[in-house]
Protein backbone atom coordinates (compact mmCIF):
# COMPACT_ATOMS: atom_id res chain seq x y z
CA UNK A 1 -21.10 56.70 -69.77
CA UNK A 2 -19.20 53.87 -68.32
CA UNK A 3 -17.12 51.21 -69.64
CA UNK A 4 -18.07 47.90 -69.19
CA UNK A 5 -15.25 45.66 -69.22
CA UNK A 6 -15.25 41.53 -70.23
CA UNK A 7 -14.61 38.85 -68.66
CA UNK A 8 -12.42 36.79 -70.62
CA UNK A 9 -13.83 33.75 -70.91
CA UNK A 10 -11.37 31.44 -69.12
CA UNK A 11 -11.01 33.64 -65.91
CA UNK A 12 -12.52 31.22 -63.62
CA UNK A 13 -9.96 28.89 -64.66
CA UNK A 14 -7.03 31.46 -64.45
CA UNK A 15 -8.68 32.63 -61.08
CA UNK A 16 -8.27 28.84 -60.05
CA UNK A 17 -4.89 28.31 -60.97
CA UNK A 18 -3.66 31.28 -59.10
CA UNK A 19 -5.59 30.66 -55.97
CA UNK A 20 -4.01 27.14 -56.18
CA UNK A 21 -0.90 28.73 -56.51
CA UNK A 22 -0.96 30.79 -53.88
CA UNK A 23 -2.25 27.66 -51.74
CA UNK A 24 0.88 25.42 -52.13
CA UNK A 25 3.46 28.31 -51.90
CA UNK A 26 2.15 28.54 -48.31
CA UNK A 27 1.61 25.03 -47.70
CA UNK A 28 5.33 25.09 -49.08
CA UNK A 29 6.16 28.22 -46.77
CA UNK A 30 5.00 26.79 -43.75
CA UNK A 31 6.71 23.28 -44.41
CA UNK A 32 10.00 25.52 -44.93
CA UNK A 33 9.16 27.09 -41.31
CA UNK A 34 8.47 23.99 -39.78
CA UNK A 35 11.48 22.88 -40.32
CA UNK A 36 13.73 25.60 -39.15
CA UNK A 37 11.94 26.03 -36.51
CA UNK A 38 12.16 22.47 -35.33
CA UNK A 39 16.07 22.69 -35.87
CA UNK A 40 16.14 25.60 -33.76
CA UNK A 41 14.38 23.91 -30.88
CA UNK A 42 16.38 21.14 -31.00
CA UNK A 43 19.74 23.64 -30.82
CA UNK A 44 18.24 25.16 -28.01
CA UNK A 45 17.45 21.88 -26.29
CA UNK A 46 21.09 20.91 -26.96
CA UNK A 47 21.97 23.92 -25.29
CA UNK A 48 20.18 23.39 -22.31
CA UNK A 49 21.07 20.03 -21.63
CA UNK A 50 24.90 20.76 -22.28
CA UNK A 51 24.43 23.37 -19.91
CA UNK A 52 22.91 21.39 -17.22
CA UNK A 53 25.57 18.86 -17.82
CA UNK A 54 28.15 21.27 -16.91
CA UNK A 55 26.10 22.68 -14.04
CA UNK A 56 25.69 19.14 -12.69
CA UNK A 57 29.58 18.67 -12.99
CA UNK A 58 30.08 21.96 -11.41
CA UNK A 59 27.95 21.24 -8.58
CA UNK A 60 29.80 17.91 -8.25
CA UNK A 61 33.28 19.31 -7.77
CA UNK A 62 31.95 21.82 -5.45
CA UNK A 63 30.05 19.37 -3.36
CA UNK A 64 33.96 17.40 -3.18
CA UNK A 65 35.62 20.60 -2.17
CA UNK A 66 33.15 21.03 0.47
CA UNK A 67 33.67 17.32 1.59
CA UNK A 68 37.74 17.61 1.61
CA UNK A 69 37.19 21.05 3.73
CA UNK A 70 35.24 18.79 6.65
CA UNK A 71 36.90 17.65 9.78
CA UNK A 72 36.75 13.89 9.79
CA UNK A 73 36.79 13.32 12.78
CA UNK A 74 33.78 15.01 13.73
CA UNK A 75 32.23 15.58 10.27
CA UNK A 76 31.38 19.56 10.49
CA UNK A 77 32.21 21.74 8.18
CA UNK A 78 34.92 24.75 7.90
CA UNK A 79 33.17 27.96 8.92
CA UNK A 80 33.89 31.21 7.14
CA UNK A 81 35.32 33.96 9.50
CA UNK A 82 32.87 37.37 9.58
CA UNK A 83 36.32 39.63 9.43
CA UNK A 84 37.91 38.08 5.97
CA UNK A 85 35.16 36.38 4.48
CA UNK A 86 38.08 33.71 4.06
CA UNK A 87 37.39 30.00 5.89
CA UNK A 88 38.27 29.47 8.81
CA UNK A 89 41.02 26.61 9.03
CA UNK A 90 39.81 23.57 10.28
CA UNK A 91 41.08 22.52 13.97
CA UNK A 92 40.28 19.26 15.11
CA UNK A 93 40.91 18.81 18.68
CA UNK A 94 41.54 14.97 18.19
C-alpha cells in the first residue's frame, strides 16, 4: 500500500516565497559580480595605460639617445661594429 502524503494547504504560497527568494539572492549575486568585476576592469585599464605611459616615456628617452649619438653635421647615425656589438664612435670628417 502506499502512502499518500498532503499538501499542506499554503504550499503554493510557501513555494512562492522561496522561488522569490531564490530570485533576488541572484539578482543580488549578480549585482555583487557586476561590480567587482567592473572594478577589476578598470584596475586593469589603469594598468595598461600606466604602462603605456611608461613605454611612451621609454621610447622617448631612447629616441634622444639615438639623436645625441648622430653626427650633426651630416645627420647619420652611429653604426654598431659586427666584432663588439659596441657602437662605433662617431667620426665626422668636418
Amino acid at each position: 500500500m502506499t502512502k499518500m502524503t498532503t499538501i499542506p494547504e499554503n504550499y503554493n504560497n510557501i513555494r512562492a516565497g522561496i522561488v522569490e527568494l531564490l530570485k533576488t539572492a541572484r539578482s543580488a549575486t549578480a549585482r555583487n559580480v557586476n561590480s567587482i568585476m567592473t572594478a577589476v576592469y578598470w584596475d586593469i585599464g589603469r594598468r595598461i595605460v600606466k604602462f603605456s605611459m611608461r613605454a611612451s616615456l621609454f621610447r622617448k628617452v631612447i629616441t634622444a639617445n639615438r639623436r645625441m649619438k648622430t653626427c650633426s653635421h651630416h645627420n647619420s647615425s652611429a653604426r654598431c661594429s659586427t666584432r663588439t656589438g659596441h657602437p662605433e664612435p662617431l667620426r665626422c670628417p668636418a
